[in-house]
Protein backbone atom coordinates (compact mmCIF):
# COMPACT_ATOMS: atom_id res chain seq x y z
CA UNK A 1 -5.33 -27.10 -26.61
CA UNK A 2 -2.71 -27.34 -29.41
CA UNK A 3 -2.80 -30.50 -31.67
CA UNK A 4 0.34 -33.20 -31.26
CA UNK A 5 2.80 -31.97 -33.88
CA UNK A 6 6.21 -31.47 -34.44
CA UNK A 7 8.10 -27.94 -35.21
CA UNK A 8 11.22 -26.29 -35.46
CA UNK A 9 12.13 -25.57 -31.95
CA UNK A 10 11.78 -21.88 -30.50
CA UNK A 11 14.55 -20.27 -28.22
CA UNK A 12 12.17 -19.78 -25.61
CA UNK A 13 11.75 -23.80 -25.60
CA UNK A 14 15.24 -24.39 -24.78
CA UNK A 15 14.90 -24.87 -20.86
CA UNK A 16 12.08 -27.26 -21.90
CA UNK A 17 14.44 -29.37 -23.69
CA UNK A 18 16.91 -29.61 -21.68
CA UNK A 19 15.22 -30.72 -18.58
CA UNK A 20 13.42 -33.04 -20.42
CA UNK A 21 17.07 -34.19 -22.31
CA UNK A 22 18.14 -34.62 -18.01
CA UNK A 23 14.97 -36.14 -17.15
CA UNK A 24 15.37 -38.91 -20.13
CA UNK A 25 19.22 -39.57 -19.45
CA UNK A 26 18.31 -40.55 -15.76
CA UNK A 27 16.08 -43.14 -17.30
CA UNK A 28 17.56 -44.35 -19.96
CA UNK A 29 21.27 -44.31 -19.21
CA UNK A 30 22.95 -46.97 -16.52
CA UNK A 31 22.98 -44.93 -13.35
CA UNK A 32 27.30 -44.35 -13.21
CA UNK A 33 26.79 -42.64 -17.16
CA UNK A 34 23.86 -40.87 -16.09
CA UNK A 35 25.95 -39.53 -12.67
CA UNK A 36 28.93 -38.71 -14.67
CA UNK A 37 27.45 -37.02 -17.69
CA UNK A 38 24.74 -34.85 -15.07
CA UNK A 39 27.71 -33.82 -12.85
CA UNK A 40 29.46 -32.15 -15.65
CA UNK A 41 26.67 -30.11 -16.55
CA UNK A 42 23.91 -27.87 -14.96
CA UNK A 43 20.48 -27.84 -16.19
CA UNK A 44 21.41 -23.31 -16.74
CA UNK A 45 24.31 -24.39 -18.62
CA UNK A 46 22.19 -26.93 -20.62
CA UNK A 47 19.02 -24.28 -21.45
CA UNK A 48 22.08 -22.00 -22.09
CA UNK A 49 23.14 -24.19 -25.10
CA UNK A 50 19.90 -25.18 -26.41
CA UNK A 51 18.84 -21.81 -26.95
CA UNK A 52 22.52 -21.24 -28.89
CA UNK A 53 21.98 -24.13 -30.81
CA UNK A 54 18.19 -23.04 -31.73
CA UNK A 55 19.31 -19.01 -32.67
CA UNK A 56 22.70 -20.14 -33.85
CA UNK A 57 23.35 -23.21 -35.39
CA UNK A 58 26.99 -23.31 -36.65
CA UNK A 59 25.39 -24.53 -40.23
CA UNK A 60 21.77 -23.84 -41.81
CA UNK A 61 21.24 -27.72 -41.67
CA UNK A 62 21.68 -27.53 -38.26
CA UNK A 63 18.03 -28.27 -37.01
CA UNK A 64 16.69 -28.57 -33.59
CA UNK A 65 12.94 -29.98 -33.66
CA UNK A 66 10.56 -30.59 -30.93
CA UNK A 67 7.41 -32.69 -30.65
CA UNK A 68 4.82 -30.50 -29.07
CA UNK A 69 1.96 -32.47 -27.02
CA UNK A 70 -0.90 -30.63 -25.86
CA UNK A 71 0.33 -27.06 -24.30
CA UNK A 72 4.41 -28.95 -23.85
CA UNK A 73 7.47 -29.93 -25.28
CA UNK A 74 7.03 -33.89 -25.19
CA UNK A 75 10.03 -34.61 -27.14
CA UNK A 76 13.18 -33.14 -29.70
CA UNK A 77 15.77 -33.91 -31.99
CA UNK A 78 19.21 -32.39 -32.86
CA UNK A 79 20.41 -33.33 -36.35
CA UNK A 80 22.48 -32.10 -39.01
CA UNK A 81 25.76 -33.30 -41.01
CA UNK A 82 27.64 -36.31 -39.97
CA UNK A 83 30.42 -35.91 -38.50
CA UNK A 84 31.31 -40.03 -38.51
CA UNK A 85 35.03 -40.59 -40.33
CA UNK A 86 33.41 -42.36 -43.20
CA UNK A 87 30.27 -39.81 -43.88
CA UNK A 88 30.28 -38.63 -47.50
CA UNK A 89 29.82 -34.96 -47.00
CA UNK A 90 26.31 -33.30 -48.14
CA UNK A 91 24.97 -36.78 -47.90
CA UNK A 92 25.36 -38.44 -44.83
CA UNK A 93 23.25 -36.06 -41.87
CA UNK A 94 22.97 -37.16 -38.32
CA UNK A 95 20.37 -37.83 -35.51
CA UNK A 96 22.69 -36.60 -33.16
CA UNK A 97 19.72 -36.09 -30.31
CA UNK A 98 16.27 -37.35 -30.00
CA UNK A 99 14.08 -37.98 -26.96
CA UNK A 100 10.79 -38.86 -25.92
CA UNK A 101 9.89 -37.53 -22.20
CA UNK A 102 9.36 -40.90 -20.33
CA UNK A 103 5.89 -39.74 -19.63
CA UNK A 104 4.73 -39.01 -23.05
CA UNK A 105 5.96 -41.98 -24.80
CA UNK A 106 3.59 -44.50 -26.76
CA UNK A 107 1.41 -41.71 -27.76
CA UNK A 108 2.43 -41.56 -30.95
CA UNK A 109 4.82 -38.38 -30.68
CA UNK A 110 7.90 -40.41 -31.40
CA UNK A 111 6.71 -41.23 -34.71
CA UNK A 112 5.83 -38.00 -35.70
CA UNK A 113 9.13 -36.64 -34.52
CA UNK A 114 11.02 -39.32 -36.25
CA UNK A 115 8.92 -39.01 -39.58
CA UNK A 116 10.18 -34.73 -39.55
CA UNK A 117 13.34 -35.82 -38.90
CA UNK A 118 13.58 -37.50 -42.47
CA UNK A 119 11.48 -35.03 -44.22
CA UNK A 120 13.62 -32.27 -42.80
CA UNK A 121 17.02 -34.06 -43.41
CA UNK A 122 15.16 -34.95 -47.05
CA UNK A 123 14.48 -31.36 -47.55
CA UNK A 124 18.20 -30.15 -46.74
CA UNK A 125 18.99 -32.32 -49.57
CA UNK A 126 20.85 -35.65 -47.41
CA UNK A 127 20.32 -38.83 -48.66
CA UNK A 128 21.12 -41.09 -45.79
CA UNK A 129 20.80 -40.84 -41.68
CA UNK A 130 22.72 -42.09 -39.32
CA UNK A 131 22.05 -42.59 -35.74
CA UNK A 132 23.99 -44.23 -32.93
CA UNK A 133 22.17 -45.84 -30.58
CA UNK A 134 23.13 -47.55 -26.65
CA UNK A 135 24.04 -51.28 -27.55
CA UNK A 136 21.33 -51.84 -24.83
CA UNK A 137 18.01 -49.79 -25.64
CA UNK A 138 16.23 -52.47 -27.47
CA UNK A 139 13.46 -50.46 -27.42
CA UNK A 140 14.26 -47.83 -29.55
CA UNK A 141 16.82 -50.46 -31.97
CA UNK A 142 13.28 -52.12 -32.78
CA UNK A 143 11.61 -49.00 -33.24
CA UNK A 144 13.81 -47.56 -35.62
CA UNK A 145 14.39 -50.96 -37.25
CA UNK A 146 10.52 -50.97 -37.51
CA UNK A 147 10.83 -47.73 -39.29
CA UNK A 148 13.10 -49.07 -41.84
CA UNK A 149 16.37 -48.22 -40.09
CA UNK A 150 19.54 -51.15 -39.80
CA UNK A 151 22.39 -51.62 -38.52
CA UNK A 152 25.43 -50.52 -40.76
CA UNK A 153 28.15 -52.48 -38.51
CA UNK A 154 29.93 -49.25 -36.96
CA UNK A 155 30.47 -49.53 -33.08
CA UNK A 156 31.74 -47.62 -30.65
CA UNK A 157 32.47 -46.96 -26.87
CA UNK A 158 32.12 -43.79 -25.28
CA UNK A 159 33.49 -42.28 -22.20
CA UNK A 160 33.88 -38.93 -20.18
CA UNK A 161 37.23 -39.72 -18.96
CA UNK A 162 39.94 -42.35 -19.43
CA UNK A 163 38.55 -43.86 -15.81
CA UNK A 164 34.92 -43.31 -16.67
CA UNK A 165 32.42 -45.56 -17.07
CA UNK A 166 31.94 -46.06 -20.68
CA UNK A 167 29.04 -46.61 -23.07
CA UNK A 168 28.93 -48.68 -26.08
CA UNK A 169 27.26 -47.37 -29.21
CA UNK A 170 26.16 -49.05 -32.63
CA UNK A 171 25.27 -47.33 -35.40
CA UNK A 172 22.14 -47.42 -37.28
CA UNK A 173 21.36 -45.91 -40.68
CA UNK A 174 18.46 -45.56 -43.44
CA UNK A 175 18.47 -43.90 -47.16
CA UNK A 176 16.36 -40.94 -47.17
């Protein structure tokens, strides 16, 4: 048995995350977003560009990590630059990805994972994260308020399609 920790992720783990990334949109998302985003992409196509994003990241700061529980993935992150209009380049990074599988939560993993996230944004020299998060997951708003995070003000709506159903976003941010 391996101890809970978190590490950068390995290619072979990339079907791990994405079925786990699937498995925590079903839950988390309202059931049209979670419909519309899983019909435009297979869980192959997924895996596919996990394991690109793990091998080759289009930047160094690029980082995928992955909370390991036990002998399994339990949970990952995606972050790197932000991307936001209003980001002041080499400072501002992103959380652009991070999930906890439903089953593995309030064991302490999402801490962890959320505590490398800032040492490994830290380390690649940012000095603030940003993260948007649904308007509705109170949840994880507390959490990462809990954790020092805030809201900045930023909102946003999201949609696959001019018809789609759409999601509304706020973003939170912390100095690193």
């Amino acid at each position: 048995m391996l101890a809970d920790s978190v590490r950068l992720a390995l290619p072979g783990e990339a079907a791990a995350i994405a079925a786990l990334q699937r498995r925590a949109w079903t839950r988390s998302l309202p059931p049209d977003v979670a419909k519309a985003v899983l019909s435009t992409v297979d869980l192959a196509s997924m895996t596919d560009s996990w394991e690109a994003a793990i091998r080759r990241p289009p930047m160094a700061q690029f980082r995928v990590l992955v909370a390991v529980g036990s002998d399994r993935v339990v949970g990952f992150a995606a972050l790197g630059p932000s991307d936001d209009p209003d980001a002041e380049a080499g400072a501002d990074a992103l959380v652009a990805e991070f999930e906890v599988d439903p089953v593995a939560q309030r064991q302490g993993h999402g801490s962890r994972l959320l505590n490398a996230v800032v040492d490994t944004l830290r380390a690649d020299g940012f000095t603030r994260a940003t993260w948007w998060v649904r308007s509705y997951d109170d949840v994880l708003r507390q959490f990462l308020v809990g954790a020092g995070w805030d809201a900045d003000g930023a909102h946003t709506e999201v949609a696959l399609g001019d018809d789609g159903p759409r999601l509304k976003l706020l973003r939170l941010h912390t100095a690193i």
